[in-house]
PDB file of N, CA and C in Angstrom:
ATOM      1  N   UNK A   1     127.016  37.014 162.661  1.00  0.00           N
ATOM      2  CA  UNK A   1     126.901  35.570 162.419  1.00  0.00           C
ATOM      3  C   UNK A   1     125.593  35.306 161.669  1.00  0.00           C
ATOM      4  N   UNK A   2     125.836  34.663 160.788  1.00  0.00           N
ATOM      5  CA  UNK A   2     124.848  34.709 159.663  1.00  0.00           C
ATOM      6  C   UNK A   2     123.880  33.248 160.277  1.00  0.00           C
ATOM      7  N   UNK A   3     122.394  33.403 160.227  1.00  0.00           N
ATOM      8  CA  UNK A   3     121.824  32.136 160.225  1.00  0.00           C
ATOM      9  C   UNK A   3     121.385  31.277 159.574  1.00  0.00           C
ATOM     10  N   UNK A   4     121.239  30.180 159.394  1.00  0.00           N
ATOM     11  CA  UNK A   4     121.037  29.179 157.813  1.00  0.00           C
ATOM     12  C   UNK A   4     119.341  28.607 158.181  1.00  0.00           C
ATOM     13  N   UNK A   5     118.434  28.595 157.669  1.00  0.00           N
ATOM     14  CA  UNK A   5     117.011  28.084 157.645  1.00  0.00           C
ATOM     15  C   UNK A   5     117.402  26.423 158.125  1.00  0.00           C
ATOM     16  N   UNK A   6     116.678  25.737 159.216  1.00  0.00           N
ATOM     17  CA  UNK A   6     116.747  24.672 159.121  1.00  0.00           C
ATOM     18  C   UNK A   6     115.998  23.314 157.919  1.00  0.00           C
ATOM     19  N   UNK A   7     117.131  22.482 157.667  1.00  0.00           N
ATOM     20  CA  UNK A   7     116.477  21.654 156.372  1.00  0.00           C
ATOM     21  C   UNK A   7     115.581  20.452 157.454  1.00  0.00           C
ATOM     22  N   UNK A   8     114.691  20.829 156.865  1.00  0.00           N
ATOM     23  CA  UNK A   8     113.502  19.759 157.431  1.00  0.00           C
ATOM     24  C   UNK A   8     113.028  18.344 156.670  1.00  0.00           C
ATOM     25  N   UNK A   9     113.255  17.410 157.260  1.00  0.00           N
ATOM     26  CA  UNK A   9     113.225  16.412 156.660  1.00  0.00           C
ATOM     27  C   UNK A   9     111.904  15.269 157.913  1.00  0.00           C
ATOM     28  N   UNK A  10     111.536  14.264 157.093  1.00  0.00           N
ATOM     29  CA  UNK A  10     110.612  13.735 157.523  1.00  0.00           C
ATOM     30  C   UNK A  10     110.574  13.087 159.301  1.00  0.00           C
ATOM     31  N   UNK A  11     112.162  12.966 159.507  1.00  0.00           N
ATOM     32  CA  UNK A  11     112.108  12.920 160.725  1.00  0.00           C
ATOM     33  C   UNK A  11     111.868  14.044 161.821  1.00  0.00           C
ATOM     34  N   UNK A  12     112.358  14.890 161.670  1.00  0.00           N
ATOM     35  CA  UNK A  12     112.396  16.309 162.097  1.00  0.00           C
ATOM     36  C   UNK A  12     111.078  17.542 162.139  1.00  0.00           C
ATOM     37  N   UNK A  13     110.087  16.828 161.230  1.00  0.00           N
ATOM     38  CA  UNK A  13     109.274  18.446 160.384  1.00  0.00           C
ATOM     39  C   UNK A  13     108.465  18.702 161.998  1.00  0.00           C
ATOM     40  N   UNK A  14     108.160  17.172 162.166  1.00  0.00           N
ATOM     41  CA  UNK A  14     106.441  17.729 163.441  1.00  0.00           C
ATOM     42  C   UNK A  14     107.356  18.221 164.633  1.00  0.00           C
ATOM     43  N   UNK A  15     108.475  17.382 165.029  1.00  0.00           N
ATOM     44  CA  UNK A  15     109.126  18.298 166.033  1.00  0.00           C
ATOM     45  C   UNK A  15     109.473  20.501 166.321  1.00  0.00           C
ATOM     46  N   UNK A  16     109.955  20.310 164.957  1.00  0.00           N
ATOM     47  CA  UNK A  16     110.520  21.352 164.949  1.00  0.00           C
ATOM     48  C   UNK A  16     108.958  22.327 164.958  1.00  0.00           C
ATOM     49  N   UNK A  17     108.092  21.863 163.913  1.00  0.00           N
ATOM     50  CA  UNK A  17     106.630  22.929 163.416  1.00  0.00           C
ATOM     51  C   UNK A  17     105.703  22.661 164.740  1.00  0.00           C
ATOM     52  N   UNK A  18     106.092  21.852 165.889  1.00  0.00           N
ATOM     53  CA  UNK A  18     105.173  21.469 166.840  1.00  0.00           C
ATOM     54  C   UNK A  18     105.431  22.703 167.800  1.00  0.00           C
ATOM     55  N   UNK A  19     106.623  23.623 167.692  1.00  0.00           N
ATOM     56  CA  UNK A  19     106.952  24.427 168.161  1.00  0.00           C
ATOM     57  C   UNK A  19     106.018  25.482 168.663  1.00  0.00           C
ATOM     58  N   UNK A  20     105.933  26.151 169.962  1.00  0.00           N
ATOM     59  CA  UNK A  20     105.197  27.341 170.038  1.00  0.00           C
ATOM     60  C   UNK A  20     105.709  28.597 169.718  1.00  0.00           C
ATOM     61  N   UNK A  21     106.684  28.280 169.146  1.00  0.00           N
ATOM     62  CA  UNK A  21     107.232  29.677 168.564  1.00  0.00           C
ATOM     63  C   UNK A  21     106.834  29.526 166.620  1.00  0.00           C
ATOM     64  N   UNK A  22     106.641  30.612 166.031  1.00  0.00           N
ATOM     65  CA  UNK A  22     106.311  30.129 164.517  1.00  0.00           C
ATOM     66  C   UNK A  22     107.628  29.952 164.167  1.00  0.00           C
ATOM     67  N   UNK A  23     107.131  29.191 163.038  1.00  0.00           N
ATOM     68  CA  UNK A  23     107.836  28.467 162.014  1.00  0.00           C
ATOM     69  C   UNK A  23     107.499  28.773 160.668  1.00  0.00           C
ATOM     70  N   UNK A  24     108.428  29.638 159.920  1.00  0.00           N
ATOM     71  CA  UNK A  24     108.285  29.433 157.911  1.00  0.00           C
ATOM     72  C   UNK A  24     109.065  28.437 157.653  1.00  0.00           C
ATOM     73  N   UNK A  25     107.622  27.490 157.037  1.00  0.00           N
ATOM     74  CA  UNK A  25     108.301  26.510 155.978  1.00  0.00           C
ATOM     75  C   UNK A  25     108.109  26.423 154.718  1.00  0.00           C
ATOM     76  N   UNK A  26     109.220  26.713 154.072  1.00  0.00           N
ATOM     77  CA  UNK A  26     109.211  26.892 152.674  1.00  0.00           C
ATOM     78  C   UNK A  26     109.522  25.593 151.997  1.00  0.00           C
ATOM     79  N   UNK A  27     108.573  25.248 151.409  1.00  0.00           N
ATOM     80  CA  UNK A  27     108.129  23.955 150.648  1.00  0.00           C
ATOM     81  C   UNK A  27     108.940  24.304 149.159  1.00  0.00           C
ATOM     82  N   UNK A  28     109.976  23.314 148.517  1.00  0.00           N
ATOM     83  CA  UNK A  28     111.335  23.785 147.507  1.00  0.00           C
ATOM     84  C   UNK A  28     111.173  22.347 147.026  1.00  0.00           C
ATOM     85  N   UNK A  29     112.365  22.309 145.885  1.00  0.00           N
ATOM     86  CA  UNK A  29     112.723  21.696 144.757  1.00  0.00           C
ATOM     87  C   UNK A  29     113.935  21.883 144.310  1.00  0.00           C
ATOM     88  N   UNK A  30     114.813  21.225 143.964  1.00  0.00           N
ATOM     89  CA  UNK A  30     115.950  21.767 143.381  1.00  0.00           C
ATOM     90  C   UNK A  30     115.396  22.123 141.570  1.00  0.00           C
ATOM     91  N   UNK A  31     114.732  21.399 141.185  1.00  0.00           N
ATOM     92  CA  UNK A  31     114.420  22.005 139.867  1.00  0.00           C
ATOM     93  C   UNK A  31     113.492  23.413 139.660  1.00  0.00           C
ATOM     94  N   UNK A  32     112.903  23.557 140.810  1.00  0.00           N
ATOM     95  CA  UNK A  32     111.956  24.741 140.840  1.00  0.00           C
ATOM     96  C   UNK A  32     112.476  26.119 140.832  1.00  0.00           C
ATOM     97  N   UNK A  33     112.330  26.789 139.649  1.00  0.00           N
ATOM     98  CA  UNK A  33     113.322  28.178 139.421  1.00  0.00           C
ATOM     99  C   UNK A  33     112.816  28.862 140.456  1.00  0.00           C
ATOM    100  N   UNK A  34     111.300  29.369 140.400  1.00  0.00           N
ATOM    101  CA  UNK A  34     110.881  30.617 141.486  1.00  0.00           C
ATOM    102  C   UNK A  34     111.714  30.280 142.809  1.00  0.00           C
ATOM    103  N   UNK A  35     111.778  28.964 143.188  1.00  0.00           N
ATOM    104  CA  UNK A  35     112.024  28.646 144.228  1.00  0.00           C
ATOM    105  C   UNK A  35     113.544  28.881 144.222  1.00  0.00           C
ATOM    106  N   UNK A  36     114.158  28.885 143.336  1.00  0.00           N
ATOM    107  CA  UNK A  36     115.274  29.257 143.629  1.00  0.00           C
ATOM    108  C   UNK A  36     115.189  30.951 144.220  1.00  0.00           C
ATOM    109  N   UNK A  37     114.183  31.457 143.228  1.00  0.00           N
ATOM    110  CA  UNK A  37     114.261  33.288 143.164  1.00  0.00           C
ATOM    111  C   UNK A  37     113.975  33.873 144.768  1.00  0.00           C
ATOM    112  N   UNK A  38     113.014  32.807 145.430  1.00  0.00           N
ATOM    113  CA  UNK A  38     112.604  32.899 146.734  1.00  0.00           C
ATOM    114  C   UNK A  38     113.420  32.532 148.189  1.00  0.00           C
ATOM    115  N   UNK A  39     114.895  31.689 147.761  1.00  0.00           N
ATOM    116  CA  UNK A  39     115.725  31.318 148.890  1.00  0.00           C
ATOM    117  C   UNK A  39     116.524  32.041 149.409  1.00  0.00           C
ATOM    118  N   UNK A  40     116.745  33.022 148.866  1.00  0.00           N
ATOM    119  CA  UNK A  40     117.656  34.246 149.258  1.00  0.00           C
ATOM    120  C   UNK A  40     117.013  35.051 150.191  1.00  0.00           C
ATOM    121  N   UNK A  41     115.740  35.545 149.580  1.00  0.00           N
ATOM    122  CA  UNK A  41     114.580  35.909 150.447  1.00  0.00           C
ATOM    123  C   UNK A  41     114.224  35.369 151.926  1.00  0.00           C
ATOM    124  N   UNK A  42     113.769  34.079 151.808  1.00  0.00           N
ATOM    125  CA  UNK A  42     113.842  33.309 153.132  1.00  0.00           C
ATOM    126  C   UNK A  42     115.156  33.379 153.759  1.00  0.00           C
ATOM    127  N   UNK A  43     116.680  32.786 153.337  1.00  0.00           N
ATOM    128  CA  UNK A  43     117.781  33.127 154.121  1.00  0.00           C
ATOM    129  C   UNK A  43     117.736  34.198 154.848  1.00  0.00           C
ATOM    130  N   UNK A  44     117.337  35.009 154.132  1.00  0.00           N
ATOM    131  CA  UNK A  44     117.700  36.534 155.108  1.00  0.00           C
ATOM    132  C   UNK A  44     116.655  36.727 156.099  1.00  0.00           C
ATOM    133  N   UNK A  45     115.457  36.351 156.262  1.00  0.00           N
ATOM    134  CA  UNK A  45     114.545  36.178 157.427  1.00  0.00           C
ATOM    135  C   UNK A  45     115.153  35.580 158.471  1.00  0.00           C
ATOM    136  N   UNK A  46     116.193  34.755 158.724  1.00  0.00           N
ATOM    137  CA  UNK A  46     116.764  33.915 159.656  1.00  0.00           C
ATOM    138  C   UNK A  46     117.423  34.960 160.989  1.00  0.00           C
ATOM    139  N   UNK A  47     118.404  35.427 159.693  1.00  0.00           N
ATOM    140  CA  UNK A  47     118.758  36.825 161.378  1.00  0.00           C
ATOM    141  C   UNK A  47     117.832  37.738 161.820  1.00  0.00           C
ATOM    142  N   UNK A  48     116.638  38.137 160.877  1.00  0.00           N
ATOM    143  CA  UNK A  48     116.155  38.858 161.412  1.00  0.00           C
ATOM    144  C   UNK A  48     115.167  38.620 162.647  1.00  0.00           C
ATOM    145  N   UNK A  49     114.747  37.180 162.547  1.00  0.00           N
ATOM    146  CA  UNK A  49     113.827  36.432 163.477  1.00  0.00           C
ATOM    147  C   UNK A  49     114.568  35.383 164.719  1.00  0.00           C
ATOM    148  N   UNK A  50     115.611  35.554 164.430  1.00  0.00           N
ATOM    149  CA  UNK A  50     116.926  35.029 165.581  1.00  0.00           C
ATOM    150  C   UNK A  50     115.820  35.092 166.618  1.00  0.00           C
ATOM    151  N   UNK A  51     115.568  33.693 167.111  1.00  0.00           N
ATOM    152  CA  UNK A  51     115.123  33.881 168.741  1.00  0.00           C
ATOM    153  C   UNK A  51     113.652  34.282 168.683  1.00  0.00           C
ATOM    154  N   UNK A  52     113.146  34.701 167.462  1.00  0.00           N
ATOM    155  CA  UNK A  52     111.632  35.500 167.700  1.00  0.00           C
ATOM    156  C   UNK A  52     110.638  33.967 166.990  1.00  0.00           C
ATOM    157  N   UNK A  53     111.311  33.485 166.227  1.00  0.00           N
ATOM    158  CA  UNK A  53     110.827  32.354 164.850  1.00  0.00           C
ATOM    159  C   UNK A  53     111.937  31.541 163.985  1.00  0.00           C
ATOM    160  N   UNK A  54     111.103  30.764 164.055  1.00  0.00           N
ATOM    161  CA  UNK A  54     112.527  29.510 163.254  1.00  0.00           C
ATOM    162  C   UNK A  54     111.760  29.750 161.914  1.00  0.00           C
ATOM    163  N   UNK A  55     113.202  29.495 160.784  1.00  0.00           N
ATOM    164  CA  UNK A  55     112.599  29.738 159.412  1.00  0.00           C
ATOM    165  C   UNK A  55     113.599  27.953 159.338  1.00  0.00           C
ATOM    166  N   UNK A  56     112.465  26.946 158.529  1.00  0.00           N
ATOM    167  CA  UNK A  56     112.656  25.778 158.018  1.00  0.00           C
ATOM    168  C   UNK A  56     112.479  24.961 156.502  1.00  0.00           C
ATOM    169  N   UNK A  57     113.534  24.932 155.697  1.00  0.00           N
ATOM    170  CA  UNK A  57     113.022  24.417 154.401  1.00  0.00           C
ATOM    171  C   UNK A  57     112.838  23.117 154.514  1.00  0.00           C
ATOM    172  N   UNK A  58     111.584  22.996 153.500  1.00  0.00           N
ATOM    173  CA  UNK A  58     111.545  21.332 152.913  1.00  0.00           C
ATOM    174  C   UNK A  58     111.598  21.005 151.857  1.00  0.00           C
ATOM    175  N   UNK A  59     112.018  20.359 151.374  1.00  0.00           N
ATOM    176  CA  UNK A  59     112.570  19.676 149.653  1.00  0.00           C
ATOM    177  C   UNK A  59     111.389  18.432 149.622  1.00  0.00           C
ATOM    178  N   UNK A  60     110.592  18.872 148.633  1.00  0.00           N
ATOM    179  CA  UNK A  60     109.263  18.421 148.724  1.00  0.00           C
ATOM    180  C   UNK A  60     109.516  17.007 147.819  1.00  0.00           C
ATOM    181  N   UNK A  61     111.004  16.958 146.972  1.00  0.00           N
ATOM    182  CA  UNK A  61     111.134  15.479 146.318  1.00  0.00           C
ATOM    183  C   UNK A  61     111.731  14.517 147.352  1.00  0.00           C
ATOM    184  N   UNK A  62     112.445  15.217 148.582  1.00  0.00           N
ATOM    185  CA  UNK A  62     112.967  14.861 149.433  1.00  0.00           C
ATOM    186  C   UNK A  62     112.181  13.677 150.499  1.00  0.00           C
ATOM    187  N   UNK A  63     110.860  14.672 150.382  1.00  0.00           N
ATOM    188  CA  UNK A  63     110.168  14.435 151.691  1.00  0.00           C
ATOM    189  C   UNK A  63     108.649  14.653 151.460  1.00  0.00           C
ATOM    190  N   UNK A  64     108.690  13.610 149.962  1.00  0.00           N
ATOM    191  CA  UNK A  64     106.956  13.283 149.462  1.00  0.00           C
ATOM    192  C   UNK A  64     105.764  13.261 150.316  1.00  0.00           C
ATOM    193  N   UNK A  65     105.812  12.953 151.181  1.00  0.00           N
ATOM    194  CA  UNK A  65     104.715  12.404 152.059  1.00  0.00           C
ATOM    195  C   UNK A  65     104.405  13.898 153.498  1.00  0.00           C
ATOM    196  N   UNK A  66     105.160  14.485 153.404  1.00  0.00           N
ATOM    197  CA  UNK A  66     104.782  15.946 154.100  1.00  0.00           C
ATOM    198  C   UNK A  66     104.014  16.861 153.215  1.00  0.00           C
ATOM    199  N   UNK A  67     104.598  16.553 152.037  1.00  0.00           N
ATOM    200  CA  UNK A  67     104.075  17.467 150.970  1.00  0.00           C
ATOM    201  C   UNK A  67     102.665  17.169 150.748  1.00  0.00           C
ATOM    202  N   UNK A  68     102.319  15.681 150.760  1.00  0.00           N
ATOM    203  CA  UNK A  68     101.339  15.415 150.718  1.00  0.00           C
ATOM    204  C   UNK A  68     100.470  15.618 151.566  1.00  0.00           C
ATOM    205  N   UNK A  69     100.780  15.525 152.606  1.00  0.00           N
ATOM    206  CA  UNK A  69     100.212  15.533 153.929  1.00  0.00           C
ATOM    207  C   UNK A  69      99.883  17.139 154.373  1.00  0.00           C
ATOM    208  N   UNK A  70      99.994  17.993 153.803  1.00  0.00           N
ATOM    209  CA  UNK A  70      99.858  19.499 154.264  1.00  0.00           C
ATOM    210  C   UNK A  70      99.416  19.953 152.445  1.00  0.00           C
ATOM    211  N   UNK A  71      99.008  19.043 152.024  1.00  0.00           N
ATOM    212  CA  UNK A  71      98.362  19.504 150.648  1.00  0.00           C
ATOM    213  C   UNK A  71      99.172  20.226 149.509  1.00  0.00           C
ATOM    214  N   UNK A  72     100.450  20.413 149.475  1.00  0.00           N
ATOM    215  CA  UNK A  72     101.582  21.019 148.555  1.00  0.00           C
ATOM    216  C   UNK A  72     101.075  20.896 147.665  1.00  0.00           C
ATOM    217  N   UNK A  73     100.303  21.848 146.203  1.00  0.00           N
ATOM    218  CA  UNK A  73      99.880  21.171 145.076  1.00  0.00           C
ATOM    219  C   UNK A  73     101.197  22.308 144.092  1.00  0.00           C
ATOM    220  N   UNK A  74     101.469  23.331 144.700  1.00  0.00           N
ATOM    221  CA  UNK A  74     102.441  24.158 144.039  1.00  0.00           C
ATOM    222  C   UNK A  74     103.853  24.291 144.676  1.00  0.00           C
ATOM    223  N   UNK A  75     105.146  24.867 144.161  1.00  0.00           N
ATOM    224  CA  UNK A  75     105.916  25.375 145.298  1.00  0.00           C
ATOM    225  C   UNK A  75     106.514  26.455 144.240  1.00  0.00           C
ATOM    226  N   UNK A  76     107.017  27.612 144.919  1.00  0.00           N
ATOM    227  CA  UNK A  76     107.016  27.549 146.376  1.00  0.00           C
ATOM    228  C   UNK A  76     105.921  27.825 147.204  1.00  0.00           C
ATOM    229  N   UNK A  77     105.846  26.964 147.854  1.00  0.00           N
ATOM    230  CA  UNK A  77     104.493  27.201 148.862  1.00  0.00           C
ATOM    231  C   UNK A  77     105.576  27.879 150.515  1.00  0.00           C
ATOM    232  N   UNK A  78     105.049  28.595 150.955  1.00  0.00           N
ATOM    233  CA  UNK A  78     105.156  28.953 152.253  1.00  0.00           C
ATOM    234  C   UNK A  78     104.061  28.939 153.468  1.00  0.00           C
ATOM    235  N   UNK A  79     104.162  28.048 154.229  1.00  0.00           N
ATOM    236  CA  UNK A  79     102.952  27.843 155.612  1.00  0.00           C
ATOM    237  C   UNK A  79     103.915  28.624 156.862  1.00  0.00           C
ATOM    238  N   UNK A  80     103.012  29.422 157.906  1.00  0.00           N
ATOM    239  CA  UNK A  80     103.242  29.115 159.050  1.00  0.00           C
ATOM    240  C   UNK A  80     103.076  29.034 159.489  1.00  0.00           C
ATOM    241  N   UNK A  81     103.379  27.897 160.862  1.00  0.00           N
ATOM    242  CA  UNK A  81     103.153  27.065 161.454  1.00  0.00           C
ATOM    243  C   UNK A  81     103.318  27.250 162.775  1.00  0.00           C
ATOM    244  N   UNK A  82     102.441  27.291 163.469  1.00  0.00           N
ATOM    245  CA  UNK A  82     102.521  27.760 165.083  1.00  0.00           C
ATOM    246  C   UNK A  82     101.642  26.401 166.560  1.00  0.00           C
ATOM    247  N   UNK A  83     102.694  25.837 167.188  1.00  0.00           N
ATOM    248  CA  UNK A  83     102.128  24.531 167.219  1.00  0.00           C
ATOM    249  C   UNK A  83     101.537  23.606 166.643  1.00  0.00           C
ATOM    250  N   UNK A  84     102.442  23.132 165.407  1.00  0.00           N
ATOM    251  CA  UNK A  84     101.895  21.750 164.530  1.00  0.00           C
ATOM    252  C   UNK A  84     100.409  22.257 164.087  1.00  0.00           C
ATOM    253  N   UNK A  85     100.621  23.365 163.313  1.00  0.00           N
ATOM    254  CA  UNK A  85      99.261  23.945 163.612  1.00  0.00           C
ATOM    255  C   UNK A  85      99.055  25.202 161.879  1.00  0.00           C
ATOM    256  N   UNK A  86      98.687  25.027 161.102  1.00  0.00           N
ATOM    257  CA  UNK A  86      99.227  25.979 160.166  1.00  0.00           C
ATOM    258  C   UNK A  86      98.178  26.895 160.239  1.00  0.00           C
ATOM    259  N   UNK A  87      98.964  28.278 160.415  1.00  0.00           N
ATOM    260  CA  UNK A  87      98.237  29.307 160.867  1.00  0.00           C
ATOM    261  C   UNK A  87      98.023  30.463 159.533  1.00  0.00           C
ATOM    262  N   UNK A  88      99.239  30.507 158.525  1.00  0.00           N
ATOM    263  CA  UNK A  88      99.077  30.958 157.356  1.00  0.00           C
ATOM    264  C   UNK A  88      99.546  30.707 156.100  1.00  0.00           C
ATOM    265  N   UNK A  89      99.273  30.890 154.787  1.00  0.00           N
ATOM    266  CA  UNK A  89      99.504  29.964 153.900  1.00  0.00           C
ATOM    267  C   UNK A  89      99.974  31.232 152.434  1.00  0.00           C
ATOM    268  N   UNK A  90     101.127  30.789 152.129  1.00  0.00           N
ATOM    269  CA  UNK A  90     101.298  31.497 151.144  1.00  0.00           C
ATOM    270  C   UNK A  90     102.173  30.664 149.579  1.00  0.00           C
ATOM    271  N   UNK A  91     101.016  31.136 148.557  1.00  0.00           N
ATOM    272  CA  UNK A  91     102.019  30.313 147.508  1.00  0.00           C
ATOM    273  C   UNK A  91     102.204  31.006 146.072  1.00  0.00           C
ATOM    274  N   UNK A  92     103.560  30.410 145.679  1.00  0.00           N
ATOM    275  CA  UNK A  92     104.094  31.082 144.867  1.00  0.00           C
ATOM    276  C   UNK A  92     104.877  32.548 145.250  1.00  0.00           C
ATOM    277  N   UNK A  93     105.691  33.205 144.204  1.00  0.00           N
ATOM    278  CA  UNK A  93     107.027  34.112 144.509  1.00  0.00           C
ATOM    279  C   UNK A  93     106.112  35.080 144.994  1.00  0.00           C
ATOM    280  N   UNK A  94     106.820  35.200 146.382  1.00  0.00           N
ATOM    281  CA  UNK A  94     106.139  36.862 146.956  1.00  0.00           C
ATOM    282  C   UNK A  94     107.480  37.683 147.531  1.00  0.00           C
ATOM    283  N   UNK A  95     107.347  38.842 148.253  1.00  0.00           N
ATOM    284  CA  UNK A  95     107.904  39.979 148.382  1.00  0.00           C
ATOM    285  C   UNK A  95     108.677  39.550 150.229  1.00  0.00           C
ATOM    286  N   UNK A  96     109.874  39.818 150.583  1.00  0.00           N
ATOM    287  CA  UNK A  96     110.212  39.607 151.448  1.00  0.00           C
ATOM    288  C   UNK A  96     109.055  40.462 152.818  1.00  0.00           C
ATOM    289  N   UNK A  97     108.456  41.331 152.035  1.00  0.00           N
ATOM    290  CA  UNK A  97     107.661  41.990 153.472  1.00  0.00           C
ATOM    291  C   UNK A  97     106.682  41.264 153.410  1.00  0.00           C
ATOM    292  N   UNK A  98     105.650  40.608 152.371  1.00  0.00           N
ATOM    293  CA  UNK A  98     104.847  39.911 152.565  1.00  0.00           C
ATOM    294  C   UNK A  98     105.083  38.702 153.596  1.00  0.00           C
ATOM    295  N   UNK A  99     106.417  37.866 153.539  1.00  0.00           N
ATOM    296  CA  UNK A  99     106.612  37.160 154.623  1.00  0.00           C
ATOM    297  C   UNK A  99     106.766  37.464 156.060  1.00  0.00           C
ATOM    298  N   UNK A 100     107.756  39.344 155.819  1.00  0.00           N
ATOM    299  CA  UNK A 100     108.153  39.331 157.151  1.00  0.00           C
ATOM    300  C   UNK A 100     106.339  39.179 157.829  1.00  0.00           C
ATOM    301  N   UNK A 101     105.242  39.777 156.942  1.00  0.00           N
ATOM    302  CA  UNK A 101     104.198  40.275 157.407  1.00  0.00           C
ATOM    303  C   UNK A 101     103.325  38.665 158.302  1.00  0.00           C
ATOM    304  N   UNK A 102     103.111  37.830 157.133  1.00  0.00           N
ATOM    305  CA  UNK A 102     102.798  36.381 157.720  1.00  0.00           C
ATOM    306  C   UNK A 102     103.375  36.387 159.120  1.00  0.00           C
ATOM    307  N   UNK A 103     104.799  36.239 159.430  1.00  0.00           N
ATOM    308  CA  UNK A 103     105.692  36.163 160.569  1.00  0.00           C
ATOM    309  C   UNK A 103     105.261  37.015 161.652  1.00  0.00           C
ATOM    310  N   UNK A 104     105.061  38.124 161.474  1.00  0.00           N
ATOM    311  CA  UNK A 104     104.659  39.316 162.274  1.00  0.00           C
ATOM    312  C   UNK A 104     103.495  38.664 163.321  1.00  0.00           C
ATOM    313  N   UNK A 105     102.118  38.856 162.444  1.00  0.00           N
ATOM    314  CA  UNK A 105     100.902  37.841 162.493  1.00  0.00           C
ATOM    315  C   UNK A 105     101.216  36.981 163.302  1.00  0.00           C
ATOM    316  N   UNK A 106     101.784  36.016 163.005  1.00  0.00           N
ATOM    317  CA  UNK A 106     102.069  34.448 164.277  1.00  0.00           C
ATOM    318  C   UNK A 106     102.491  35.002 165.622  1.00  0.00           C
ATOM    319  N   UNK A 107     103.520  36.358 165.431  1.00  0.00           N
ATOM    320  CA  UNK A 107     104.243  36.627 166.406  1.00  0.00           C
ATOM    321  C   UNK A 107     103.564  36.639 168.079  1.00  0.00           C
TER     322      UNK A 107
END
């Protein structure tokens, strides 16, 4: 059973990132190519962190004011977030181990 990243939207973000378990949130665009190159990448973190870490996208045209609010000046940006709390910060296209590695870290 395959798992899908939760879409995070302005009602939802502090709940879900307030979490004591980490959280990747990948800060997206529908016009943003890398960000396209990078969602496949994140999808597949989902089963592997089943139960260990929630992986959460945000659509930064979606949901202006998070973006703003956690300083988004690029995307894809990747934070994670361990009690409403951002613990590491990664931006622009990186390597699926570089994330699993961030993830690891929070663990």
């Amino acid at each position: 059973m395959s798992e899908k990243a939760i879409t995070l939207t302005e009602e939802n973000f502090k709940t879900v990132t307030g979490s004591d378990t980490p959280v990747l949130v990948d800060f997206w665009a529908t016009w943003c190519g890398p960000c396209k190159m990078v969602s496949p990448v994140i999808d597949s973190l989902c089963d592997e962190y089943e139960g260990k870490a929630s992986i959460g996208k945000l659509n930064v045209d979606d949901s202006p004011n998070i973006a703003e609010e956690y300083k988004i000046m690029s995307i894809p940006t990747v934070l994670i977030m361990k009690n409403g709390e951002v613990v590491d910060k990664a931006v622009g296209v990186r390597t699926k181990e570089e994330y699993q590695s961030m993830i690891e870290k929070a663990l």
